[in-house]
Protein backbone atom coordinates (compact mmCIF):
# COMPACT_ATOMS: atom_id res chain seq x y z
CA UNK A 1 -34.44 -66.07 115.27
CA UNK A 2 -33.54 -65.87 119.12
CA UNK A 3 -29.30 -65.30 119.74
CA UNK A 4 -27.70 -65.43 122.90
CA UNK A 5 -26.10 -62.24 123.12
CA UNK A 6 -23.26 -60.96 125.39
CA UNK A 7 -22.89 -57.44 126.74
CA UNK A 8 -19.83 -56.06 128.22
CA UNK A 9 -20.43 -52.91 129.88
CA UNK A 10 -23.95 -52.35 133.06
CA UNK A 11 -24.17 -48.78 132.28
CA UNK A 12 -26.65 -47.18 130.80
CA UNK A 13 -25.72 -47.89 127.30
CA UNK A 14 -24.95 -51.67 128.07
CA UNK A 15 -28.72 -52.11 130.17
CA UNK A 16 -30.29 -49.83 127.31
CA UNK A 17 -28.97 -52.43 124.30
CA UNK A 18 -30.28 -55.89 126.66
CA UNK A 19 -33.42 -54.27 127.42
CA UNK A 20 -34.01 -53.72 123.90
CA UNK A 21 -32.52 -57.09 122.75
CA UNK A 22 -34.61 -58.72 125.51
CA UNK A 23 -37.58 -57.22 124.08
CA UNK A 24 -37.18 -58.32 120.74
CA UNK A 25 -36.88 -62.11 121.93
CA UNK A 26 -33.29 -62.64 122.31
CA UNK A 27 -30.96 -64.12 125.22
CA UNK A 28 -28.86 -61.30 127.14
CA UNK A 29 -25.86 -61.87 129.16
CA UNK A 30 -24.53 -58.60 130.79
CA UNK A 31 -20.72 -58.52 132.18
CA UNK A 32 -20.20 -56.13 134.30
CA UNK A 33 -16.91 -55.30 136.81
CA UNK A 34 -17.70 -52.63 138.97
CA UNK A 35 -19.91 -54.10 141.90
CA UNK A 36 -21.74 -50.89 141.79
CA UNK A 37 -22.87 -51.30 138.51
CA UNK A 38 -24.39 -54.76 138.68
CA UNK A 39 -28.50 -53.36 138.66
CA UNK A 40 -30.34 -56.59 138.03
CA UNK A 41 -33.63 -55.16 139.35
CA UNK A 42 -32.87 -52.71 135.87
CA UNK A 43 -32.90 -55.53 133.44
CA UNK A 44 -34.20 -58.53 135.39
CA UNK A 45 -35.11 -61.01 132.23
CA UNK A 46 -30.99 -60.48 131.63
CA UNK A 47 -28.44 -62.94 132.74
CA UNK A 48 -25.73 -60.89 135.23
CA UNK A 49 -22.35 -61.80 135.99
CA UNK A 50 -19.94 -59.77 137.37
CA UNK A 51 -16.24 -60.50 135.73
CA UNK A 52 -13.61 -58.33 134.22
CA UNK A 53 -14.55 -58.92 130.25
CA UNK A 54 -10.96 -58.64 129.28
CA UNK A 55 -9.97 -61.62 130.83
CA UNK A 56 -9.65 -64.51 129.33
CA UNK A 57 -10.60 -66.59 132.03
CA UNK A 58 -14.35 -64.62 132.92
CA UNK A 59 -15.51 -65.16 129.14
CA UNK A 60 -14.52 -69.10 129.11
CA UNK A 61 -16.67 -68.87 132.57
CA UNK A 62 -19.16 -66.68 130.81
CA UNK A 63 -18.90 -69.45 127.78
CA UNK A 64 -18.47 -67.01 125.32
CA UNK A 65 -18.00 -69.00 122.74
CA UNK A 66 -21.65 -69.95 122.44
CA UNK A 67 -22.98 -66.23 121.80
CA UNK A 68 -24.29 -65.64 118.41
CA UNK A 69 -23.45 -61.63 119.19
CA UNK A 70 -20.75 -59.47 121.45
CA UNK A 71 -21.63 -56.07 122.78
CA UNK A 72 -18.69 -53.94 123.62
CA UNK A 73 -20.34 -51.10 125.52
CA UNK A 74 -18.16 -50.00 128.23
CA UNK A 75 -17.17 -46.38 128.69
CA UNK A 76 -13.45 -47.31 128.27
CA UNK A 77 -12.07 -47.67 124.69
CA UNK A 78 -9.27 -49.50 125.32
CA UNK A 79 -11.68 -52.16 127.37
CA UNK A 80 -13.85 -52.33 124.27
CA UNK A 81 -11.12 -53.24 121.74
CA UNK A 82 -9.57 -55.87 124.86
CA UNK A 83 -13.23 -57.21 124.70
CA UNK A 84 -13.47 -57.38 120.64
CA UNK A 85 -10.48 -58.76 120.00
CA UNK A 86 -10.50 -61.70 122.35
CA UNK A 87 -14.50 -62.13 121.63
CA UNK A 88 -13.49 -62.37 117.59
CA UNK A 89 -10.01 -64.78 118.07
CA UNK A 90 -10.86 -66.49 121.31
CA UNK A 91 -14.07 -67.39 120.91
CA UNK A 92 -14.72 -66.98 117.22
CA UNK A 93 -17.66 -64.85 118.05
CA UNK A 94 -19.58 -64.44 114.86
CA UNK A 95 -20.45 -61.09 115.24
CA UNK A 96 -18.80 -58.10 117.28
CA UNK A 97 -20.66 -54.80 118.03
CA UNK A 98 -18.29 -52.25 119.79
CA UNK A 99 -19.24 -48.84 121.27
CA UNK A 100 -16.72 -46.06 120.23
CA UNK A 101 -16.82 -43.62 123.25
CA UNK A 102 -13.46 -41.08 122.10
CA UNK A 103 -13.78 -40.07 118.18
CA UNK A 104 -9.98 -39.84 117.90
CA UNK A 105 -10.15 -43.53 118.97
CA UNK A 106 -12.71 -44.45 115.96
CA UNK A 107 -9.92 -45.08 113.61
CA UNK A 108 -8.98 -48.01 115.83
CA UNK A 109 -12.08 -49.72 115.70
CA UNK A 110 -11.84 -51.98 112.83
CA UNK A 111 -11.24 -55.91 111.47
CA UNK A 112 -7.71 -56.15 112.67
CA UNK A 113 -9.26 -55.50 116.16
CA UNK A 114 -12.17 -58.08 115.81
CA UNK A 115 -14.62 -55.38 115.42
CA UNK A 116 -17.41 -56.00 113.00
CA UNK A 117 -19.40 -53.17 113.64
CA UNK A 118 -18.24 -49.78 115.36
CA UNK A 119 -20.99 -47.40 116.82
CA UNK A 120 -20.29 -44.34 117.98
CA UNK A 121 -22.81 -43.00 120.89
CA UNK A 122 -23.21 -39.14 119.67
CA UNK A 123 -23.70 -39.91 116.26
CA UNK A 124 -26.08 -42.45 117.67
CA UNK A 125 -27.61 -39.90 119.69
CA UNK A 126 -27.67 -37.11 117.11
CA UNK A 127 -29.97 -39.20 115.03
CA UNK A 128 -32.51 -40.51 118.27
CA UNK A 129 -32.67 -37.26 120.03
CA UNK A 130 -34.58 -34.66 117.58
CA UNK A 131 -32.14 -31.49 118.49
CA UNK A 132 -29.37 -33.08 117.97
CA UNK A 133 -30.53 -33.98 114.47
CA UNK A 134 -29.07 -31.30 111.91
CA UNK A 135 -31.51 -30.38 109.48
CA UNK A 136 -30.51 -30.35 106.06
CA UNK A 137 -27.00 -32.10 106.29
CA UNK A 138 -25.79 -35.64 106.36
CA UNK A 139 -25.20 -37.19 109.41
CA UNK A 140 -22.85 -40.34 109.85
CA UNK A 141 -24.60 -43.03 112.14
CA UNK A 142 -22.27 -45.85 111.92
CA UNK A 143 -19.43 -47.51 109.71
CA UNK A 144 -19.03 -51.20 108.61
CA UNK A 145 -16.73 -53.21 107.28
CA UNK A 146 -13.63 -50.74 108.12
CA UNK A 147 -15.52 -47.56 106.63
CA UNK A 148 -16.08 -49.12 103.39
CA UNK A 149 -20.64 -48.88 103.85
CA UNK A 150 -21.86 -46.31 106.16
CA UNK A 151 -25.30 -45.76 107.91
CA UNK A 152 -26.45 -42.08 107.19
CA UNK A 153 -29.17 -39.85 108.31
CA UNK A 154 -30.27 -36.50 106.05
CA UNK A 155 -33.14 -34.86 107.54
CA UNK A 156 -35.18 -32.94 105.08
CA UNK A 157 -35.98 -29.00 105.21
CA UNK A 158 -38.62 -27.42 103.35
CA UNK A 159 -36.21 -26.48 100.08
CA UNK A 160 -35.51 -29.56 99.50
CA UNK A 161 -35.18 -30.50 95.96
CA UNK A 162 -37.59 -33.74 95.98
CA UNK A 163 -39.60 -32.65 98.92
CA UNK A 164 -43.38 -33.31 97.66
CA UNK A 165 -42.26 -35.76 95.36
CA UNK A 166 -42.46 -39.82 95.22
CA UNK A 167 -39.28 -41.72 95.72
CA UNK A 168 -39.02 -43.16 92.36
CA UNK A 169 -38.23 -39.41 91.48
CA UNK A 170 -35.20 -39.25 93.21
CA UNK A 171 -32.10 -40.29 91.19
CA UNK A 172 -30.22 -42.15 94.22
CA UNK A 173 -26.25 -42.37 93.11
CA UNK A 174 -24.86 -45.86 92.56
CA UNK A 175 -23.98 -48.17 95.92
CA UNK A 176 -27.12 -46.49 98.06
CA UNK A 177 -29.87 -47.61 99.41
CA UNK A 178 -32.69 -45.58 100.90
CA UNK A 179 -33.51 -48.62 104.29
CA UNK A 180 -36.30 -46.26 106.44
CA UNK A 181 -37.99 -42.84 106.50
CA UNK A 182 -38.60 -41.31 110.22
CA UNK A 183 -41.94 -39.18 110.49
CA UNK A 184 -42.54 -38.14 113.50
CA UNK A 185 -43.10 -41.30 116.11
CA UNK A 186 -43.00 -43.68 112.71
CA UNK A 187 -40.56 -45.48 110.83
CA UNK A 188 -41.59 -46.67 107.12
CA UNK A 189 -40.08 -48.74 105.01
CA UNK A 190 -39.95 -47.05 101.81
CA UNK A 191 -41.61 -47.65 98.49
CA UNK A 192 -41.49 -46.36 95.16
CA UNK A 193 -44.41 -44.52 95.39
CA UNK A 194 -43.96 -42.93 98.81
CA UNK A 195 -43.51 -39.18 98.47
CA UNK A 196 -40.97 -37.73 100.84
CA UNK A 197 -41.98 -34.70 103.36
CA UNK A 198 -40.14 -31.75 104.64
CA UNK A 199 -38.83 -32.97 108.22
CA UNK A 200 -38.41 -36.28 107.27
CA UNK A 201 -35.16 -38.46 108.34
CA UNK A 202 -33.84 -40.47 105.38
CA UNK A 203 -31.74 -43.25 106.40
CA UNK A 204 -29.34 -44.95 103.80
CA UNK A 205 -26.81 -47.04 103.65
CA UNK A 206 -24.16 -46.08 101.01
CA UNK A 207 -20.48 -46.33 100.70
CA UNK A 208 -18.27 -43.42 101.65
CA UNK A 209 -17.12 -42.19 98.58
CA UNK A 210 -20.77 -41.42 97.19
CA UNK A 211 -21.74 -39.91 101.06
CA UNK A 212 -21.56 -35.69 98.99
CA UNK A 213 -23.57 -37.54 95.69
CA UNK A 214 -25.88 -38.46 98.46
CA UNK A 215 -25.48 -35.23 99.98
CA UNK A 216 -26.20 -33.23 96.41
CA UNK A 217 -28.80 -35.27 95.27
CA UNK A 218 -30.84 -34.73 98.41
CA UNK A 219 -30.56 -31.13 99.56
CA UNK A 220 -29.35 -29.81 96.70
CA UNK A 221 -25.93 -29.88 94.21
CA UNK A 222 -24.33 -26.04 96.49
CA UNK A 223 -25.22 -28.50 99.54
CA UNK A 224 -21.80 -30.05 99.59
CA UNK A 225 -19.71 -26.39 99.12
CA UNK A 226 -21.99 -25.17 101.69
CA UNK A 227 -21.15 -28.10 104.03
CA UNK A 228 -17.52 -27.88 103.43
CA UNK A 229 -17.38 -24.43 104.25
CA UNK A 230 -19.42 -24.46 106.84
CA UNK A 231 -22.21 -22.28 105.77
């Protein structure tokens, strides 16, 4: 299904996320202020307008209220949350994406704000860019519905406890889901019967207060101590 989509924020992030979106079929409007910033040659299937997104007045012109989806990827924090909140009880945007750019701001980043989903770019990063990936330790994507389901990444070393073994061999804890397995360039969607390989990136999505059952079922029940300690 195609959804308009608005993004506020031309950086890099904000062109990276409509390129994307664009790709995959969908409408992209991108808000930018900063004259500078406004690149349409870099996204050219995108809508542009340049506008200060925490106005009121730019997203009634922008008609906000007809995007399925709001992007909040500026480098500022404070813009984001402007942009969120106005996006969720303005415009009664169904669903609001916001970029967390500050990790002491992350805690801010939640319902009361308007925001449905926060991302945070390293974490992002950590699990995209293959050195920043840790190997054998669980790695925090994102966080929905205010840090009650996370998105998590645990790429697998060789002593892994399951390594070699199908899936239907692991004994995942309650409220976790195993959603993709990254090999190499490929992403699989997992089955039963697919036995898991040193290297690979599990992705899950589990609540946070089964993250170290995750963590010990995966890599091993010392895995957590050794995490906590920082061995």
């Amino acid at each position: 299904m195609s959804m308009r989509i608005a993004i506020a924020g031309a950086g890099n992030v904000g062109r990276s996320i409509a390129q994307e979106l664009i790709d995959n079929g969908h409408q992209v409007l991108l808000i930018e202020r900063q004259s500078r910033m406004l690149r349409p040659e870099r996204v050219p299937d995108a809508e542009w307008i340049r506008a200060d997104a925490c106005e009121l007045t730019s997203l009634e012109e922008a008609n906000l209220a007809d995007c399925d989806v709001v992007v909040a990827a500026t480098g500022d924090d404070k813009a984001n949350l402007v942009v969120s909140l106005l996006a969720k009880t303005e415009f009664a945007v169904p669903r609001v994406v916001a970029r967390v750019n500050r990790a002491e701001n992350e805690w801010l980043f939640t319902e009361q704000w308007g925001v449905d989903v926060a991302v945070s770019k390293p974490r992002v990063m950590a699990a995209l860019v293959e050195e920043a990936v840790s190997v054998g330790d669980l790695v925090r994507l994102m966080t929905f519905r205010q840090g009650e389901a996370n998105l998590v990444e645990i790429t697998l070393p060789p002593n892994a406890p399951y390594v070699g073994q199908p899936l239907r061999a692991v004994p995942l804890p309650r409220d976790t889901a195993l959603v993709a397995i990254v090999r190499g360039k490929r992403v699989l969607a997992p089955t039963p019967d697919d036995p898991i390989e040193a290297g690979d990136e599990l992705v899950f999505v589990c609540t946070t207060e089964v993250e170290d059952d995750v963590r010990a079922v995966i890599l091993g029940p010392d895995s957590v101590e050794r995490t906590r300690s920082g061995g």
